[in-house]
N, C-alpha and C. Protein backbone atom coordinates (compact mmCIF):
# COMPACT_ATOMS: atom_id res chain seq x y z
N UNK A 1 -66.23 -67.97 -39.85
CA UNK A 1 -67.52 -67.32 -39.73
C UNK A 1 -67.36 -65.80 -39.62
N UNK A 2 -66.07 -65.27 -38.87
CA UNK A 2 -66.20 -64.06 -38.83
C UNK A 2 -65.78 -63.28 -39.83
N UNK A 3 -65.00 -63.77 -40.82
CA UNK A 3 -64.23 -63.00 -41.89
C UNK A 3 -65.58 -63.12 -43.13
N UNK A 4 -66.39 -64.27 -43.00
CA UNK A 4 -67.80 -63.60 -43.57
C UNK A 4 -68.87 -63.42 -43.59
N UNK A 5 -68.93 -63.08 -42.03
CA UNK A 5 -69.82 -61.10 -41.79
C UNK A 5 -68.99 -60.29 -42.25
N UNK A 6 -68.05 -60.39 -41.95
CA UNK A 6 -67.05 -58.98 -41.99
C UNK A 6 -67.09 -58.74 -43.74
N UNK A 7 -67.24 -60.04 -44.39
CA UNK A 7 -67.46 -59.33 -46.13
C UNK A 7 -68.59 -59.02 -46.47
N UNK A 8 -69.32 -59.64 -45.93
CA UNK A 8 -70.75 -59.40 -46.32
C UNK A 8 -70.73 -58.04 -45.45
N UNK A 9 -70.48 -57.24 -44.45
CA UNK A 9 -70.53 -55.73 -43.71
C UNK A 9 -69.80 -54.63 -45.03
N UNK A 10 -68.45 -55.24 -44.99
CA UNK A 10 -67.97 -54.53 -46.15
C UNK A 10 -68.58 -54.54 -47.67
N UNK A 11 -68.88 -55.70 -47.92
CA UNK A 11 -70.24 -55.31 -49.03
C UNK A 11 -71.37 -54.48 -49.06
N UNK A 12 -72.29 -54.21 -48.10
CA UNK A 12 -73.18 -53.49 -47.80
C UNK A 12 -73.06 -52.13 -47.49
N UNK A 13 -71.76 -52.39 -46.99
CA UNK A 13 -71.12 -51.00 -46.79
C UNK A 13 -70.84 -50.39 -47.93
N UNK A 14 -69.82 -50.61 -48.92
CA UNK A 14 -69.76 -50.03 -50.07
C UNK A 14 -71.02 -50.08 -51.13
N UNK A 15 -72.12 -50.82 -51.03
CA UNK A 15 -72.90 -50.38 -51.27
C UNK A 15 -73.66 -49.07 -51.57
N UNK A 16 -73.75 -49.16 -49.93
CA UNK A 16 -74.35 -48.01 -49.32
C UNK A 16 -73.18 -46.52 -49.91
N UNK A 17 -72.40 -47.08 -49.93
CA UNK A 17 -71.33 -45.80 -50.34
C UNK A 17 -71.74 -45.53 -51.30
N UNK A 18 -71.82 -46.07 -52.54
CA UNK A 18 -72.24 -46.27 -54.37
C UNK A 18 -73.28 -45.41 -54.39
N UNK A 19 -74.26 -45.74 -53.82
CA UNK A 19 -75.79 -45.46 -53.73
C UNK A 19 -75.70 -43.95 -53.25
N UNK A 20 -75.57 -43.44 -52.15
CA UNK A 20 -74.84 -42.07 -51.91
C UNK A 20 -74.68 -41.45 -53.31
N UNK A 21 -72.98 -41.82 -53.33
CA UNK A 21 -72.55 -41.17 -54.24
C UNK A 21 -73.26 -40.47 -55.29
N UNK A 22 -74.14 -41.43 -55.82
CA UNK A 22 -74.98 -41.91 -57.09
C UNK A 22 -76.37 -40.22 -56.98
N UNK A 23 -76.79 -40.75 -55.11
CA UNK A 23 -77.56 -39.51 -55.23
C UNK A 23 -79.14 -40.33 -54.78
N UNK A 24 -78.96 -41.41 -54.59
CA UNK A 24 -80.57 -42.46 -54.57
C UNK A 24 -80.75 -41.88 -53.32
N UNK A 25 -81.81 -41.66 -53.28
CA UNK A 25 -82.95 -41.22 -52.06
C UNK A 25 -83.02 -39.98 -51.84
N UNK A 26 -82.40 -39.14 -53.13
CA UNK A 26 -82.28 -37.43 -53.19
C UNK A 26 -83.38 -37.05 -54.51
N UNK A 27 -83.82 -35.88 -54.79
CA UNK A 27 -84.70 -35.99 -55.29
C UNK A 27 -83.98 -36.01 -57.11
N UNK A 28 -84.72 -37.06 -57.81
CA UNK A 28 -84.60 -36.95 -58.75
C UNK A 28 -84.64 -35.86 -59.95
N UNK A 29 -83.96 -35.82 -61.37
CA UNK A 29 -83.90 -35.29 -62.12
C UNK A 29 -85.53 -34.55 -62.69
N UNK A 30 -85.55 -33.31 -62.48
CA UNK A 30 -87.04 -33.14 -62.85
C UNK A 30 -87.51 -32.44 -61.81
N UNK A 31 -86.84 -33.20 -60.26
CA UNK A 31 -87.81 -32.81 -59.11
C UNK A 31 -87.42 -31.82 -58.14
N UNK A 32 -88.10 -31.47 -57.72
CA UNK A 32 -87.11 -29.86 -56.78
C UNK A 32 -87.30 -30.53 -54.82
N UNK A 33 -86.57 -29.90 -54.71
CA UNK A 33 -86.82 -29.55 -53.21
C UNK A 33 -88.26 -28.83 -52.67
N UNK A 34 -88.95 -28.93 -51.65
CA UNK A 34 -89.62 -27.82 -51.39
C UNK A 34 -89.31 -26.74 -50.95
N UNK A 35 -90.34 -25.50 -51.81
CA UNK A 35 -89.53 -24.43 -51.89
C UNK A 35 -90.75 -23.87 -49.92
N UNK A 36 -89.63 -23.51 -48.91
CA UNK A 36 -90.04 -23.39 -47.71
C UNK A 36 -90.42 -22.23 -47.66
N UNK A 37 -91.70 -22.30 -47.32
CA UNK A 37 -92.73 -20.73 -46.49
C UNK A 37 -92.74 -20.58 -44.75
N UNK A 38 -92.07 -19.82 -44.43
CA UNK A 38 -91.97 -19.63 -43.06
C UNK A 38 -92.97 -18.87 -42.30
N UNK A 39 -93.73 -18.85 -41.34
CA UNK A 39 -94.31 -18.20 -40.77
C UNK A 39 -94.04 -17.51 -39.32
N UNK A 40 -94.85 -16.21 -39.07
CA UNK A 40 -94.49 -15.98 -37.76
C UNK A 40 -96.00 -15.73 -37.19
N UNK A 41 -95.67 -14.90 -36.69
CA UNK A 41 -96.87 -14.19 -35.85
C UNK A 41 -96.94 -12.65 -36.68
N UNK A 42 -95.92 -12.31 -37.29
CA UNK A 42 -95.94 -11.21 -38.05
C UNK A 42 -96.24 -11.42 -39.48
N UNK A 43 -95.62 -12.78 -40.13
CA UNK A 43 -96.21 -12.87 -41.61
C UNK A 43 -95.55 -14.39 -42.19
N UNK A 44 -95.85 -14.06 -43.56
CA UNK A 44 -95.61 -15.11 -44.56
C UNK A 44 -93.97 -14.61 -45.07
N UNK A 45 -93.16 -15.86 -45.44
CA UNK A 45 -92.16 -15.55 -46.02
C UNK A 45 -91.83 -16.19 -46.76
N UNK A 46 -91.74 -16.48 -48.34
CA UNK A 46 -92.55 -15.47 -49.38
C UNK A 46 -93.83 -15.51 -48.87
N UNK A 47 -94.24 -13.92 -49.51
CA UNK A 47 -95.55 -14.08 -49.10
C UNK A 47 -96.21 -14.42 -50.58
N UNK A 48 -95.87 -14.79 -51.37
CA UNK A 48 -95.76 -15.18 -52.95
C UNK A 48 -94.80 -16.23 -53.02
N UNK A 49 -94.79 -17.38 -53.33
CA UNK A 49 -94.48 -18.05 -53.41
C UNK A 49 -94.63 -18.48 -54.76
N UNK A 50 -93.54 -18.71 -55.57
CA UNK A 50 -93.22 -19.07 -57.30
C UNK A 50 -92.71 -20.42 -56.90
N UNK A 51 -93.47 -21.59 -57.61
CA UNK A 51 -92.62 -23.04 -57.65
C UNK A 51 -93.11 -23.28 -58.93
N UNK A 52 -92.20 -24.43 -59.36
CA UNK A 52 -91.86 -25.10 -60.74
C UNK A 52 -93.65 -26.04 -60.75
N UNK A 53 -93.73 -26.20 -61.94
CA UNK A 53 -95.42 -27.08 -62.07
C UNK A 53 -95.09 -28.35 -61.64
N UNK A 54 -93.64 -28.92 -61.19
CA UNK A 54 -93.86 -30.59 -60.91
C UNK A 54 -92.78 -30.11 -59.44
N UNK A 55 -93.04 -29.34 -58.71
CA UNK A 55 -92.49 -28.46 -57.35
C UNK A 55 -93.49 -28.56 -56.11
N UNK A 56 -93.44 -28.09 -55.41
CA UNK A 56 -93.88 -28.32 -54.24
C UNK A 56 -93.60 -27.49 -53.37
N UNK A 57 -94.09 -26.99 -51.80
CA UNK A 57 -93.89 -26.45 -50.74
C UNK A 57 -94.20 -27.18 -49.65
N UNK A 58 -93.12 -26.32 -48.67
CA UNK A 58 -93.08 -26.68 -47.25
C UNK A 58 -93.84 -25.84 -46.37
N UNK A 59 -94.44 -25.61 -45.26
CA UNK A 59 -94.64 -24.25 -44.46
C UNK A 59 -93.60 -24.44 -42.77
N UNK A 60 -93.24 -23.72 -42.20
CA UNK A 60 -92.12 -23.83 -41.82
C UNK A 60 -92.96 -22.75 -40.46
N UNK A 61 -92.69 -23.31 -39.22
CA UNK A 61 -93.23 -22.82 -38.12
C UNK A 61 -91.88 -22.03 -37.44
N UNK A 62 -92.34 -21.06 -37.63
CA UNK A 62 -90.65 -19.40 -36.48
C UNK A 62 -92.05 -18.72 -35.25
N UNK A 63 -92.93 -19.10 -35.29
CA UNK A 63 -94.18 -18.68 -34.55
C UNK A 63 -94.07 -19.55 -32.92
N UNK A 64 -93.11 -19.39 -32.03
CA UNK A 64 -92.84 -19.78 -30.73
C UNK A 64 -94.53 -19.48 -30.36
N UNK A 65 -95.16 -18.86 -29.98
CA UNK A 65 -96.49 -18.36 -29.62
C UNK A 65 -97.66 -19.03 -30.11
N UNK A 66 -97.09 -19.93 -31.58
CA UNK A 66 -98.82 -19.92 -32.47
C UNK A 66 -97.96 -21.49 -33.03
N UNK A 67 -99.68 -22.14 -33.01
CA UNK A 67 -99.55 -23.29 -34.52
C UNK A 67 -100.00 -22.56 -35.04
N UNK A 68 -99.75 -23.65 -36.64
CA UNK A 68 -100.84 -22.52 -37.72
C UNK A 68 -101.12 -24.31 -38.63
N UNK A 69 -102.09 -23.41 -39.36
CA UNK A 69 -102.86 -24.15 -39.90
C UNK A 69 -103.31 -23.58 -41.42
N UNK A 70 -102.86 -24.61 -42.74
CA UNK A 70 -103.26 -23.85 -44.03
C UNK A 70 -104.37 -23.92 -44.47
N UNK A 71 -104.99 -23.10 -45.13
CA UNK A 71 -106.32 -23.15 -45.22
C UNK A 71 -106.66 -22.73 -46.95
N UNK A 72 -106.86 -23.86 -47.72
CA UNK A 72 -106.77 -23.61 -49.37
C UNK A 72 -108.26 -23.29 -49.52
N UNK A 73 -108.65 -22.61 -50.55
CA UNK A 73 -110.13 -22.22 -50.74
C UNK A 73 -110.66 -23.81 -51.65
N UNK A 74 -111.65 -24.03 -51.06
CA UNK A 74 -112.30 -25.42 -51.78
C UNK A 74 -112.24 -25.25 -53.25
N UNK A 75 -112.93 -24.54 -54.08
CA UNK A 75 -112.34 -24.25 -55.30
C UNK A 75 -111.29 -24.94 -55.77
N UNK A 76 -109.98 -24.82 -55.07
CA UNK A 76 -108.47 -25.59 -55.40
C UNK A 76 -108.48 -26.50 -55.64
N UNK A 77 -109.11 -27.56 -54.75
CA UNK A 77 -109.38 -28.88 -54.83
C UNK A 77 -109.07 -29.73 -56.04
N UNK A 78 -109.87 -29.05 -57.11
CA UNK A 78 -110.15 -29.38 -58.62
C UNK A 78 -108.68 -29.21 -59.27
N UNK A 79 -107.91 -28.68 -59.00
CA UNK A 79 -106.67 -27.74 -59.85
C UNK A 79 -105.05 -28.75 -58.81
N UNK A 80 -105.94 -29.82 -57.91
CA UNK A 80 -104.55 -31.07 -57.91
C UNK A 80 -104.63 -31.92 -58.63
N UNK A 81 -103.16 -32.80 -58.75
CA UNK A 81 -103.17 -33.43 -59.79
C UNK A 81 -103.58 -35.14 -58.98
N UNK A 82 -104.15 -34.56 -57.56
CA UNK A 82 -104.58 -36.20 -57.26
C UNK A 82 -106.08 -35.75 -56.19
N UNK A 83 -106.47 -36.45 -56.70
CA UNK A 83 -108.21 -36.30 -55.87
C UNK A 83 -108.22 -36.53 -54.77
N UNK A 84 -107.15 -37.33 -53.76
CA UNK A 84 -107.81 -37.48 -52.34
C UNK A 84 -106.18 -36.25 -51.45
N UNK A 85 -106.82 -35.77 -51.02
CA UNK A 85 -105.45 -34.57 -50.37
C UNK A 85 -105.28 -35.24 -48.64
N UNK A 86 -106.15 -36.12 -48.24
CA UNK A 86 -105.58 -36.83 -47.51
C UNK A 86 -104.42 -37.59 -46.88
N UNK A 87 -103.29 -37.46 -45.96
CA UNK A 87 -103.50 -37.32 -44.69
C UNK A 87 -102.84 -35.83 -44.42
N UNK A 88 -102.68 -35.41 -44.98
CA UNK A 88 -102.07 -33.66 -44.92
C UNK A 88 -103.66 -32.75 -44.94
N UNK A 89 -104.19 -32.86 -45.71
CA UNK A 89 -105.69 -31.75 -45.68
C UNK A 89 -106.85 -32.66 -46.16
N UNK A 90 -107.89 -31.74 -44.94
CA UNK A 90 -109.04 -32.29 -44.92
C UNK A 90 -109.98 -31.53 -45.17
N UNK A 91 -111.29 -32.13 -46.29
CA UNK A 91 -112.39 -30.91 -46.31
C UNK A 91 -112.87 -30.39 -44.99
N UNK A 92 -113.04 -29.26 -45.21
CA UNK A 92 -113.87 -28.80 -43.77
C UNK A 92 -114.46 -26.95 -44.79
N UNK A 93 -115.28 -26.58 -43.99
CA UNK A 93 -116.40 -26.06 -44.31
C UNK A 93 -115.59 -24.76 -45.12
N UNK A 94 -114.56 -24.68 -44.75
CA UNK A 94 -114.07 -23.61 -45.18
C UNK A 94 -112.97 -23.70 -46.04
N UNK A 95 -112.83 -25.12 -46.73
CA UNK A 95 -112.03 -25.30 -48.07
C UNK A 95 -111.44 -26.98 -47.60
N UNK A 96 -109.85 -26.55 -47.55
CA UNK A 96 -109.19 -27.69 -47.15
C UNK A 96 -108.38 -27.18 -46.29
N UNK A 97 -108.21 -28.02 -45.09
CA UNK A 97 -107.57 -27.79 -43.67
C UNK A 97 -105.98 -28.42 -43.56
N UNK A 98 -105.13 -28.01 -43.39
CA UNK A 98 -104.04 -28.96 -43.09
C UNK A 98 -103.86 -29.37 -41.97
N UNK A 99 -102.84 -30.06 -41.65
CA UNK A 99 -102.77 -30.93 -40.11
C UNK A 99 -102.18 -29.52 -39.25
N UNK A 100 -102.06 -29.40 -37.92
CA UNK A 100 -101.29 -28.43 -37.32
C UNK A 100 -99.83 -28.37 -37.60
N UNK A 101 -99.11 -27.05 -37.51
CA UNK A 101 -97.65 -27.00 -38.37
C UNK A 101 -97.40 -26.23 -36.35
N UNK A 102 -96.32 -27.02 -35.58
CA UNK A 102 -95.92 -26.40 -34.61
C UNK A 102 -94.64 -26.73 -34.47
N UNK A 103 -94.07 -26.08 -33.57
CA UNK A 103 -92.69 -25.96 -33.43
C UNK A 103 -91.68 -27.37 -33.29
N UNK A 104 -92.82 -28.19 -32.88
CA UNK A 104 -91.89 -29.35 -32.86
C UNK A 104 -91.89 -30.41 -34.09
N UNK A 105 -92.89 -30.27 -35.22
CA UNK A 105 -92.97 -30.96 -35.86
C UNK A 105 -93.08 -29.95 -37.08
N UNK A 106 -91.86 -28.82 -37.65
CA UNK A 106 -91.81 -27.77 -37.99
C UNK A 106 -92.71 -27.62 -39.92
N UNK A 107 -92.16 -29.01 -40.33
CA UNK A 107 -92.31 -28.89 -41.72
C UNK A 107 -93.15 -30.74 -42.06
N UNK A 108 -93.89 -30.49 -41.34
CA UNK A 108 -95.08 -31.81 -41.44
C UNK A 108 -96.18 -31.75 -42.48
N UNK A 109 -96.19 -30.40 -42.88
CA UNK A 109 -97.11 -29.84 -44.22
C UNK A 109 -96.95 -29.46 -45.51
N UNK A 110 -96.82 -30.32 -46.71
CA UNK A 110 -96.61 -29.73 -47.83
C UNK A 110 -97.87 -30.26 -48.61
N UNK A 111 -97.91 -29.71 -49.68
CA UNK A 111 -98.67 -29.92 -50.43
C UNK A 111 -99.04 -31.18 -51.11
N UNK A 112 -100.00 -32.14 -51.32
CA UNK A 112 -100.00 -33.63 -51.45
C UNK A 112 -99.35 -34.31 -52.38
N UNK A 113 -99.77 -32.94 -53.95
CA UNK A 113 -99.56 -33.36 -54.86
C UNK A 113 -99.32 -32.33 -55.96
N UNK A 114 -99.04 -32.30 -56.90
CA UNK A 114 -98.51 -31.15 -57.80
C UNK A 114 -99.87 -30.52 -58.61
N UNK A 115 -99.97 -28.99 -57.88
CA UNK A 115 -100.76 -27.97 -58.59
C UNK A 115 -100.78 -27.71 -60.17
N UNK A 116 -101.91 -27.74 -60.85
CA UNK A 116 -101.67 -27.18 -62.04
C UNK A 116 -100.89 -25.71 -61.86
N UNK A 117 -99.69 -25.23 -63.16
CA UNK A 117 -99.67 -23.97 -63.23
C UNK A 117 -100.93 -22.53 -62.41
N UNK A 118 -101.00 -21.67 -62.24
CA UNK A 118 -102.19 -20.71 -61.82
C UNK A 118 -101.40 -19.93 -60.89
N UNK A 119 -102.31 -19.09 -60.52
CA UNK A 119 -102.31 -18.36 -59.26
C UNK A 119 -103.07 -18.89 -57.84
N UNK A 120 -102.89 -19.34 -56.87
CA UNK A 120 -103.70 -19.54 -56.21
C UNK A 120 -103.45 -18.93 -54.80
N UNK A 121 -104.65 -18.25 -54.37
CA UNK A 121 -104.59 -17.64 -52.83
C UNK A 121 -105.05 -18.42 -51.82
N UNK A 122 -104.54 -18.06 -50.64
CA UNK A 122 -104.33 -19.23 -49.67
C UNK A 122 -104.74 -18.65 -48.39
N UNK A 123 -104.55 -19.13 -47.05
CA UNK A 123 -105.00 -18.56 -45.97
C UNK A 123 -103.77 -18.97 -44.99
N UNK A 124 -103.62 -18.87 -44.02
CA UNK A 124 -102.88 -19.64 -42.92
C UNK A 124 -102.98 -19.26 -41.12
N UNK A 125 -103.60 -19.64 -40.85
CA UNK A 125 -104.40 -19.44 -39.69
C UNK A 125 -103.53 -19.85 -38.51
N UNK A 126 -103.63 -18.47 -37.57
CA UNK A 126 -102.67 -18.75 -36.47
C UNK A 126 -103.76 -19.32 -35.29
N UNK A 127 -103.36 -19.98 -34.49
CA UNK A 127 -103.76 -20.57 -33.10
C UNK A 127 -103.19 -20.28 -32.07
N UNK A 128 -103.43 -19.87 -30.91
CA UNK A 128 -102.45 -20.17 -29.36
C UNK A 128 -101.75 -21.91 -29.81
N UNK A 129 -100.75 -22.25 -29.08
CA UNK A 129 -100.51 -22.97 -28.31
C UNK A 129 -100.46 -24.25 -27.81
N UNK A 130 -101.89 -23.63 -27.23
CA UNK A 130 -102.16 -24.44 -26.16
C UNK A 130 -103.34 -26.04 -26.32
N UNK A 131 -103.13 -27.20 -25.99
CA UNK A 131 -103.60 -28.45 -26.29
C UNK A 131 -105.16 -28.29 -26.79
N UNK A 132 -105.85 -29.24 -27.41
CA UNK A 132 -107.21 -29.39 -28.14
C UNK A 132 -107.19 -29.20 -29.48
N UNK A 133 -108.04 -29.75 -29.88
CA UNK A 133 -108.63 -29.60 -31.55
C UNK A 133 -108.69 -28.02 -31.89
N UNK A 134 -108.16 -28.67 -33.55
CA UNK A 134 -108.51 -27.08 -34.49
C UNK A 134 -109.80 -27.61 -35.17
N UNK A 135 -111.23 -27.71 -34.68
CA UNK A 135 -111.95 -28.40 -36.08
C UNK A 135 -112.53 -26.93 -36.16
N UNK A 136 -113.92 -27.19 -37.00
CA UNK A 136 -114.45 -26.12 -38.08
C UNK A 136 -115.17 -24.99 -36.94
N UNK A 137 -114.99 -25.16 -35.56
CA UNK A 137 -115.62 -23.71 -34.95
C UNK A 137 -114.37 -23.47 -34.47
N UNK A 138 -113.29 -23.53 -34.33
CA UNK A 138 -111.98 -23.01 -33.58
C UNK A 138 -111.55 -21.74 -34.49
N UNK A 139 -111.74 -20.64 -33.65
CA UNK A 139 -111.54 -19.16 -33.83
C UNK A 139 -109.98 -18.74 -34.24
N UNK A 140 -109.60 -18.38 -34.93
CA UNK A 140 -107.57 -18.26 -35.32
C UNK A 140 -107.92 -17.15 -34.45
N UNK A 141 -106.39 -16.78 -33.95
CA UNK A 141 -106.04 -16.03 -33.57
C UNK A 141 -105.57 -14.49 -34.28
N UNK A 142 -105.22 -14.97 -35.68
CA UNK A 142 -104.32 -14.22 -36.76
C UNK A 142 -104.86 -15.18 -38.04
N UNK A 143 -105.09 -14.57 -38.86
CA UNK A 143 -105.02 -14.81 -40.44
C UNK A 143 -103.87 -14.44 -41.68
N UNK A 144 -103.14 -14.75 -42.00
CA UNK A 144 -102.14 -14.43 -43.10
C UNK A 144 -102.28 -14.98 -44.26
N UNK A 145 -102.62 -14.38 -45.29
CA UNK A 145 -102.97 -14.41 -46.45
C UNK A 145 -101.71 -14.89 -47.28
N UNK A 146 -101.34 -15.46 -48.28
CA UNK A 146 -100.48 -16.00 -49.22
C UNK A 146 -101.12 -16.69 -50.77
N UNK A 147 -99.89 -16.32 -51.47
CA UNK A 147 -100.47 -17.11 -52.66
C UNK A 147 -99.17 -17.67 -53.30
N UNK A 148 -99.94 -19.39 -53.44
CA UNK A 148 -99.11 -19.57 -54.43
C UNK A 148 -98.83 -19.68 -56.21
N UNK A 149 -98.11 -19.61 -56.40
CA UNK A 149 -97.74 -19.38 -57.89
C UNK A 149 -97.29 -20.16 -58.68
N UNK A 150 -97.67 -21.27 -59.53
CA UNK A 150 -97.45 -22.33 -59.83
C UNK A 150 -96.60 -22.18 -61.48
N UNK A 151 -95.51 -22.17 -61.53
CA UNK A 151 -94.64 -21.59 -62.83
C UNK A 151 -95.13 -22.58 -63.88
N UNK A 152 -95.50 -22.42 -65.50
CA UNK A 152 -95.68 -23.33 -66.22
C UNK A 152 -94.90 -24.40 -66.56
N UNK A 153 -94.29 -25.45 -67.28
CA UNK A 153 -93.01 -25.88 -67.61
C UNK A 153 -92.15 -26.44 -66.60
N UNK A 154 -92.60 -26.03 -64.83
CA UNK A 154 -91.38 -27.18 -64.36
C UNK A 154 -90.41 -26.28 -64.33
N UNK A 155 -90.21 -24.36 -64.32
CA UNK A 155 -89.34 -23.89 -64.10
C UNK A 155 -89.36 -23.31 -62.88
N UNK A 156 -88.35 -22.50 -62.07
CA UNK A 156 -88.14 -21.92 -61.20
C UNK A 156 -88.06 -20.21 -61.92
């Protein structure tokens, strides 16, 4: 009995080695990494942001002091390549809202789904801190402006 677990362990095991190797559960041929926007309390980093048309972004919390929160102009909406931007952004009066981006849950926000090519300008709204809702009357603390840049073709 014990010599087979022990093959069936060593099977699964080299498996798992193959599969590695191979690259499965890394992003496929075609697909990029997200390209990461960092924020502070001082700014955006890029504050331009260039990604490939089948690319994506991260936003990345260095703001010890602040959540933040992205804020796309409703307009955009139309220019994803999937209609519901749900559970990352929600309509709210002032476009589309993302979930809070804070220090402990640094890169919980990217984009749902792949932007047409364009230019698009963006918002990113700083907060204190401190516990409660961001809904549609919660005052930012800081505003930082960004845009992203959606390359034609799938290039960098």
């Amino acid at each position: 009995m014990k010599s087979r677990v022990h093959a069936i362990f060593c099977t699964l095991s080299a498996a798992l080695l193959v599969s590695c190797a191979n690259g499965l559960g890394s992003p496929g041929e075609g697909m990029h990494e997200p390209l990461r926007i960092q924020f502070s309390g001082v700014g955006l980093h890029p504050e331009t942001a260039h990604i490939p048309a089948d690319g994506n972004v991260a936003w990345i919390n260095q703001a010890l002091e602040y959540r933040g929160i992205v804020v796309l102009p409703a307009n955009m909406g139309a220019s994803f390549s999937c209609s519901d931007l749900r559970p990352t952004f929600e309509r709210v009066a002032a476009g589309y809202q993302s979930l809070a981006i804070t220090q402990e849950d640094p890169e919980n926000v990217t984009l749902p789904c792949p932007l047409r090519p364009g230019s698009y300008p963006y918002e990113l709204w700083l907060f204190g801190q401190g516990l409660g809702e961001l809904g549609d009357d919660a005052v930012p603390a800081q505003k930082l402006r960004g845009t992203l840049v959606v390359e034609p073709g799938g290039s960098r």
